[in-house]
C-alpha atoms as a PDB file:
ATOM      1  CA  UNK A   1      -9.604  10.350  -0.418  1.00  0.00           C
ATOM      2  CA  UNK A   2      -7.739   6.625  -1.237  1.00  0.00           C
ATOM      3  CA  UNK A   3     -10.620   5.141  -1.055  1.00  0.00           C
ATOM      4  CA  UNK A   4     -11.661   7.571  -3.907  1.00  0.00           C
ATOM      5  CA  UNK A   5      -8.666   6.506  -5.549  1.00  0.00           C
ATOM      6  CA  UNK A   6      -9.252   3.074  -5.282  1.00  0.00           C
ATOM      7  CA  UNK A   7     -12.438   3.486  -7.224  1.00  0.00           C
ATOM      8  CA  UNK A   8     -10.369   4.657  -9.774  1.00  0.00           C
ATOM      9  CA  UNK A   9      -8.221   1.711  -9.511  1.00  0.00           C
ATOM     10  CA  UNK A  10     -10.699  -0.470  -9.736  1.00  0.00           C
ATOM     11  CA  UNK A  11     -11.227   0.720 -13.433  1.00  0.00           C
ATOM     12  CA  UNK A  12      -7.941   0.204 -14.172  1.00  0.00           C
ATOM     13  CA  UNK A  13      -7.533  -3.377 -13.487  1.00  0.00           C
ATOM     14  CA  UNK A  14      -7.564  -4.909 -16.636  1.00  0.00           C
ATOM     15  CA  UNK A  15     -10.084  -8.082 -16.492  1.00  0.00           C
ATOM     16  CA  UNK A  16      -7.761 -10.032 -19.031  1.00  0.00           C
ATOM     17  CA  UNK A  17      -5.410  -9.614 -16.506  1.00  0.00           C
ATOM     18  CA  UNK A  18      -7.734 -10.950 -13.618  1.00  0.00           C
ATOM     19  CA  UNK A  19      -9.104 -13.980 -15.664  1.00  0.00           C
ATOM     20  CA  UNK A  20      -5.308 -14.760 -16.546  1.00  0.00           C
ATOM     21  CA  UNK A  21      -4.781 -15.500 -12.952  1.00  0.00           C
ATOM     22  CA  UNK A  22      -8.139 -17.150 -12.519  1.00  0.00           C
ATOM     23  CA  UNK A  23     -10.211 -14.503 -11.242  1.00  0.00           C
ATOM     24  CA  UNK A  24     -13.582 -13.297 -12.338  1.00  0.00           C
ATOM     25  CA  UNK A  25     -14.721  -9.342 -12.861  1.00  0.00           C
ATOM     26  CA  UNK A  26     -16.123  -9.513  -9.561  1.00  0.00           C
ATOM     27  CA  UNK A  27     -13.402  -9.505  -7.697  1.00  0.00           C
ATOM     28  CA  UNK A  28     -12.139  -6.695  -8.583  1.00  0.00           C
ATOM     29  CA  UNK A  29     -13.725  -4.724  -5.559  1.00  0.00           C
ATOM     30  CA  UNK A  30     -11.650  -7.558  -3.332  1.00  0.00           C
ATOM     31  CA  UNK A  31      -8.538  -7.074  -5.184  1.00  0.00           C
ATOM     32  CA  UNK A  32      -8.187  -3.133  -5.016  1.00  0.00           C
ATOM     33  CA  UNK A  33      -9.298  -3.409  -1.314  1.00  0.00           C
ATOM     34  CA  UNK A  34      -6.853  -5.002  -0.700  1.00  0.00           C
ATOM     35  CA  UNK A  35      -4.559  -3.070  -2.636  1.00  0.00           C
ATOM     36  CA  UNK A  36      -5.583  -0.188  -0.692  1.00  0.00           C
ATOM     37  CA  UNK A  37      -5.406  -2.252   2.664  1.00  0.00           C
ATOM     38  CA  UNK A  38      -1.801  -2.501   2.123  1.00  0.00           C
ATOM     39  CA  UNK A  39      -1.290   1.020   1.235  1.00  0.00           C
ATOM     40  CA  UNK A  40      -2.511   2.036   4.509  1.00  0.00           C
ATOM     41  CA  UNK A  41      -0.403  -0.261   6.139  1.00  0.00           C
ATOM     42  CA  UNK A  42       2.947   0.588   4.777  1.00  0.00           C
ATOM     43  CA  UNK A  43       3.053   3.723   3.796  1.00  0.00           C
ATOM     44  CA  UNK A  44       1.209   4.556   7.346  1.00  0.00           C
ATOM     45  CA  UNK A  45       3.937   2.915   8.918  1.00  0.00           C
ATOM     46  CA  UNK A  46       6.961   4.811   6.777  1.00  0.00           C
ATOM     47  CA  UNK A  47       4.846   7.789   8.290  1.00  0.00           C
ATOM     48  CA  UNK A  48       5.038   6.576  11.586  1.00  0.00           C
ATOM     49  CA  UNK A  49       8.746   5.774  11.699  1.00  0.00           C
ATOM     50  CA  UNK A  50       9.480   9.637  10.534  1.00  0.00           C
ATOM     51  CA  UNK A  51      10.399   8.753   6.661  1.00  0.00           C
ATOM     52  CA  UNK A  52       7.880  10.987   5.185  1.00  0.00           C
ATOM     53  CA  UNK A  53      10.866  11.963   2.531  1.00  0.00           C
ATOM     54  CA  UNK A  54      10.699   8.429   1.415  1.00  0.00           C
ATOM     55  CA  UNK A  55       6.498   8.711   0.887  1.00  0.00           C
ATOM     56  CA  UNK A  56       6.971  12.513  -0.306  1.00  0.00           C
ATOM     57  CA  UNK A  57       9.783  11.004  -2.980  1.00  0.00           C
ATOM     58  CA  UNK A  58       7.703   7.862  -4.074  1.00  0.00           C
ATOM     59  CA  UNK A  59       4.518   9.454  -4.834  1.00  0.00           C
ATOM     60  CA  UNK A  60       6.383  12.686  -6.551  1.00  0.00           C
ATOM     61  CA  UNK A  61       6.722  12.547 -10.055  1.00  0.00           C
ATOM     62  CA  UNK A  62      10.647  12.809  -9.480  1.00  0.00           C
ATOM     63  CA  UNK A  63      12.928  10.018  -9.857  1.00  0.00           C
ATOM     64  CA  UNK A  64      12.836   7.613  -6.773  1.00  0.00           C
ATOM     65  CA  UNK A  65      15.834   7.272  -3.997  1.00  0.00           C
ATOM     66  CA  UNK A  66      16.642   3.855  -2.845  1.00  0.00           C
ATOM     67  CA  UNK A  67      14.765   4.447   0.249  1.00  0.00           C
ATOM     68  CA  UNK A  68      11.208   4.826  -1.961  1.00  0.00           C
ATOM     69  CA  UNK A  69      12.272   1.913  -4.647  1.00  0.00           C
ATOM     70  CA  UNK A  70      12.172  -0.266  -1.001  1.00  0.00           C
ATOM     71  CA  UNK A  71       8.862   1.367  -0.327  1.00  0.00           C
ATOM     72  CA  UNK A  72       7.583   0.360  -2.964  1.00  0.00           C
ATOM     73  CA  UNK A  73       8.888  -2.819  -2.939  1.00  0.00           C
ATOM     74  CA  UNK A  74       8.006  -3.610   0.283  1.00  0.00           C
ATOM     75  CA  UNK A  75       4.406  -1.977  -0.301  1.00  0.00           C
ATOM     76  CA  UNK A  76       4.290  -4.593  -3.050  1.00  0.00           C
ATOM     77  CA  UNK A  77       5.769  -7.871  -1.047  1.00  0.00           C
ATOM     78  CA  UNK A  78       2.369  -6.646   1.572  1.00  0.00           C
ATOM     79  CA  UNK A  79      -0.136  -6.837  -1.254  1.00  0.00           C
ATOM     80  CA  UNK A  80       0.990 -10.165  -2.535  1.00  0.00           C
ATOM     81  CA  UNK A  81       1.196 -11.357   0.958  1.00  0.00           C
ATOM     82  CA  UNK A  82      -2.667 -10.194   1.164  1.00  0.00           C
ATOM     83  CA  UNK A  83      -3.420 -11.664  -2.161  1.00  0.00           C
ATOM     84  CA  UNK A  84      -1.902 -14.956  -1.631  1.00  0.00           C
ATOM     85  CA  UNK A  85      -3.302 -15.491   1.942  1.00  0.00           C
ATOM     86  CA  UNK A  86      -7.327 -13.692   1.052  1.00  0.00           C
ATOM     87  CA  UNK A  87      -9.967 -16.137  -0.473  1.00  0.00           C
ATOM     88  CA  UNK A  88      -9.267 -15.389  -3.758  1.00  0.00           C
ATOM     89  CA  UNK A  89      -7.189 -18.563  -3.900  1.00  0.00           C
ATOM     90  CA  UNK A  90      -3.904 -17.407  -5.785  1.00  0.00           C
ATOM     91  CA  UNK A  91      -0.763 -18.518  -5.370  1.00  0.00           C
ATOM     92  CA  UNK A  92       2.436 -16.614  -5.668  1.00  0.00           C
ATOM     93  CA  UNK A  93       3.155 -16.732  -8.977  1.00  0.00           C
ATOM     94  CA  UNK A  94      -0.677 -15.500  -9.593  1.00  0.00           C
ATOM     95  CA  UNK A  95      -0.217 -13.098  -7.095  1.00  0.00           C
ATOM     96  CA  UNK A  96       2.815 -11.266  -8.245  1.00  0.00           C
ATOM     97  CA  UNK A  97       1.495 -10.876 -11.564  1.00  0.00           C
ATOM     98  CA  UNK A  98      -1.021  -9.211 -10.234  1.00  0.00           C
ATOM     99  CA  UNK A  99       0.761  -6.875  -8.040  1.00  0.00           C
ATOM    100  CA  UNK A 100       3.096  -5.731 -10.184  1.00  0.00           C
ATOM    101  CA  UNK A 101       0.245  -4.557 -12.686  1.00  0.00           C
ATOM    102  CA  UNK A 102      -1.644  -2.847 -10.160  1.00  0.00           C
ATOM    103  CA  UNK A 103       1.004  -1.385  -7.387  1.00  0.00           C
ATOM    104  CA  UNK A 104       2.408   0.440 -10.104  1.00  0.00           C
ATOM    105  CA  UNK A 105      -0.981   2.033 -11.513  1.00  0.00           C
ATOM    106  CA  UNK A 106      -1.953   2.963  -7.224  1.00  0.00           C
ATOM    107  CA  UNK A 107       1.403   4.641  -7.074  1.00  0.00           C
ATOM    108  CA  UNK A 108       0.684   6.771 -10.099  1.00  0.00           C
ATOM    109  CA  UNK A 109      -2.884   7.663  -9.048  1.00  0.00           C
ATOM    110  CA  UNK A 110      -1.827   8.658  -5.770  1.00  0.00           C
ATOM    111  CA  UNK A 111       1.270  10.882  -7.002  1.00  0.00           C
ATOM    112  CA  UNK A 112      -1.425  12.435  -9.571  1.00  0.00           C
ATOM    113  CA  UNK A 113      -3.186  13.593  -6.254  1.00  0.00           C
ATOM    114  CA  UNK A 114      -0.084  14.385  -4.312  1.00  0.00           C
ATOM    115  CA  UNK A 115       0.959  16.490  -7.053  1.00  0.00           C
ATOM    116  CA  UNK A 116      -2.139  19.200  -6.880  1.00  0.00           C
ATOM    117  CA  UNK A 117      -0.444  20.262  -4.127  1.00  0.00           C
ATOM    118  CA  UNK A 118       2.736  21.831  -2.871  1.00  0.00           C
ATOM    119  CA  UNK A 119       5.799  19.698  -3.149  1.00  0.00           C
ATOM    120  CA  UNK A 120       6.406  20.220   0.322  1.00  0.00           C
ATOM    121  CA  UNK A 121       3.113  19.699   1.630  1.00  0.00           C
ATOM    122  CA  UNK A 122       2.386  15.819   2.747  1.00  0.00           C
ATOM    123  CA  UNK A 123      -1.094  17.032   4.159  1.00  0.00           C
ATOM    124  CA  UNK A 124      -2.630  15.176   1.261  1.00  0.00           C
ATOM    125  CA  UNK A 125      -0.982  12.402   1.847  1.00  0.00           C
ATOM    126  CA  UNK A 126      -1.218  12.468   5.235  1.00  0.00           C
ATOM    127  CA  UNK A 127      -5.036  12.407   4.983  1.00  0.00           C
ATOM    128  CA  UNK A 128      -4.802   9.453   2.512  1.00  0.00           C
ATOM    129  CA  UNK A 129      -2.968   7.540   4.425  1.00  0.00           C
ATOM    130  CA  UNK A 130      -4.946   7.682   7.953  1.00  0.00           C
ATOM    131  CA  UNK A 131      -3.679  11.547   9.048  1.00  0.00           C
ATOM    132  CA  UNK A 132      -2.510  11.764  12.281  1.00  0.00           C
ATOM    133  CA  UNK A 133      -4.680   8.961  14.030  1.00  0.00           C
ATOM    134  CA  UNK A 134      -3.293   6.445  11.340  1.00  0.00           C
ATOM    135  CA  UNK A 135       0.122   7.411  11.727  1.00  0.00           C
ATOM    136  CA  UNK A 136      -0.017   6.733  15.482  1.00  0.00           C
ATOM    137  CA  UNK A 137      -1.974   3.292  14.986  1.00  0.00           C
ATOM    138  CA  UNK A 138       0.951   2.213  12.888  1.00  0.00           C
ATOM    139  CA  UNK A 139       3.351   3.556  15.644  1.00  0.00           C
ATOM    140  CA  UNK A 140       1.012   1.987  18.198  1.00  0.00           C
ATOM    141  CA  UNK A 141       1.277  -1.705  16.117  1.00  0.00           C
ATOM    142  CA  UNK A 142       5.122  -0.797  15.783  1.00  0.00           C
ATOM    143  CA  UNK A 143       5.886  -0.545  19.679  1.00  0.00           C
ATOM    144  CA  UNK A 144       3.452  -3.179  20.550  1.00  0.00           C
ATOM    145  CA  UNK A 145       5.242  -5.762  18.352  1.00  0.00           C
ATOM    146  CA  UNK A 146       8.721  -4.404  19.796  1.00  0.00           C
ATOM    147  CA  UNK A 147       7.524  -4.957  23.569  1.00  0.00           C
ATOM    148  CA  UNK A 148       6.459  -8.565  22.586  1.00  0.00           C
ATOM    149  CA  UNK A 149       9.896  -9.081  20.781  1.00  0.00           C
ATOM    150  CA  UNK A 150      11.304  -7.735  23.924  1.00  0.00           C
ATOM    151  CA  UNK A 151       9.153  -9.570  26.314  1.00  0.00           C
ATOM    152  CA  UNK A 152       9.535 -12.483  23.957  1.00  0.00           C
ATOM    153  CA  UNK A 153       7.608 -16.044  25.639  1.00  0.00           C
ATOM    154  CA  UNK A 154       7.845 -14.516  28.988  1.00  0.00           C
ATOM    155  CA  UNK A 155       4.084 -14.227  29.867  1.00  0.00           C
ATOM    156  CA  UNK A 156       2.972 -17.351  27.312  1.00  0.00           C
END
């Protein structure tokens, strides 16, 4: 279903927008990839930790909490990270712009699908996002970087 959604995306992305930051048409695929790549990531791990308030509030048409304005934020701070380290070549500056167009447009077209259903009912999201299995990846990625912190240089 995102990657339906990202499809959608992709027609969104202005390409005035993408030569501005020095980017051709074609990378557009790259660029909402990557967009969705973070997507996964964070809002799989929010769903992971148990905040699935925080992912129900940010992709509800409702007025965020604090908790989904740092979502968000932090969903965008993973995408420019992603931008600014993929071989598209942009730098920071290039990267934000570009984020803050298109986070903003991936948030809407996902609450436009979360809001077909029930406002209680995360089962779309919950397929979006990776279900069940994705969930537990995250939580798998989450405990395996606490054990290293916790191990720290011990077996290096």
């Amino acid at each position: 279903m995102l990657d339906s959604m990202l499809n959608g995306l992709k027609d969104q992305i202005p390409t005035d927008l993408l030569s501005q930051v020095g980017l051709d048409s074609s990378k557009v695929d790259v660029v909402a990839n990557l967009a969705g790549e973070s997507a996964k990531e964070v809002v799989g791990k929010t769903m992971a930790s148990g905040a699935m308030d925080t992912v129900m509030n940010l992709f509800s048409k409702g007025e965020n909490n604090s908790s989904a304005n740092s979502l968000q934020d932090t969903l965008m701070n993973n995408f420019v990270g992603k931008l600014v380290s993929s071989q598209l070549g942009l730098d920071q500056g290039k990267a934000n712009l570009l984020a803050s167009t298109i986070v903003p447009k991936l948030v809407e077209l996902v609450t436009g699908k979360n809001e077909e259903t029930d406002a209680n009912d995360a089962s779309g999201l919950m397929s979006m996002f990776g279900g069940a299995d994705g969930a537990m990846d995250a939580a798998k990625d989450m405990l395996g970087d606490k054990a290293k912190d916790m191990l720290g240089g011990f077996f290096s």
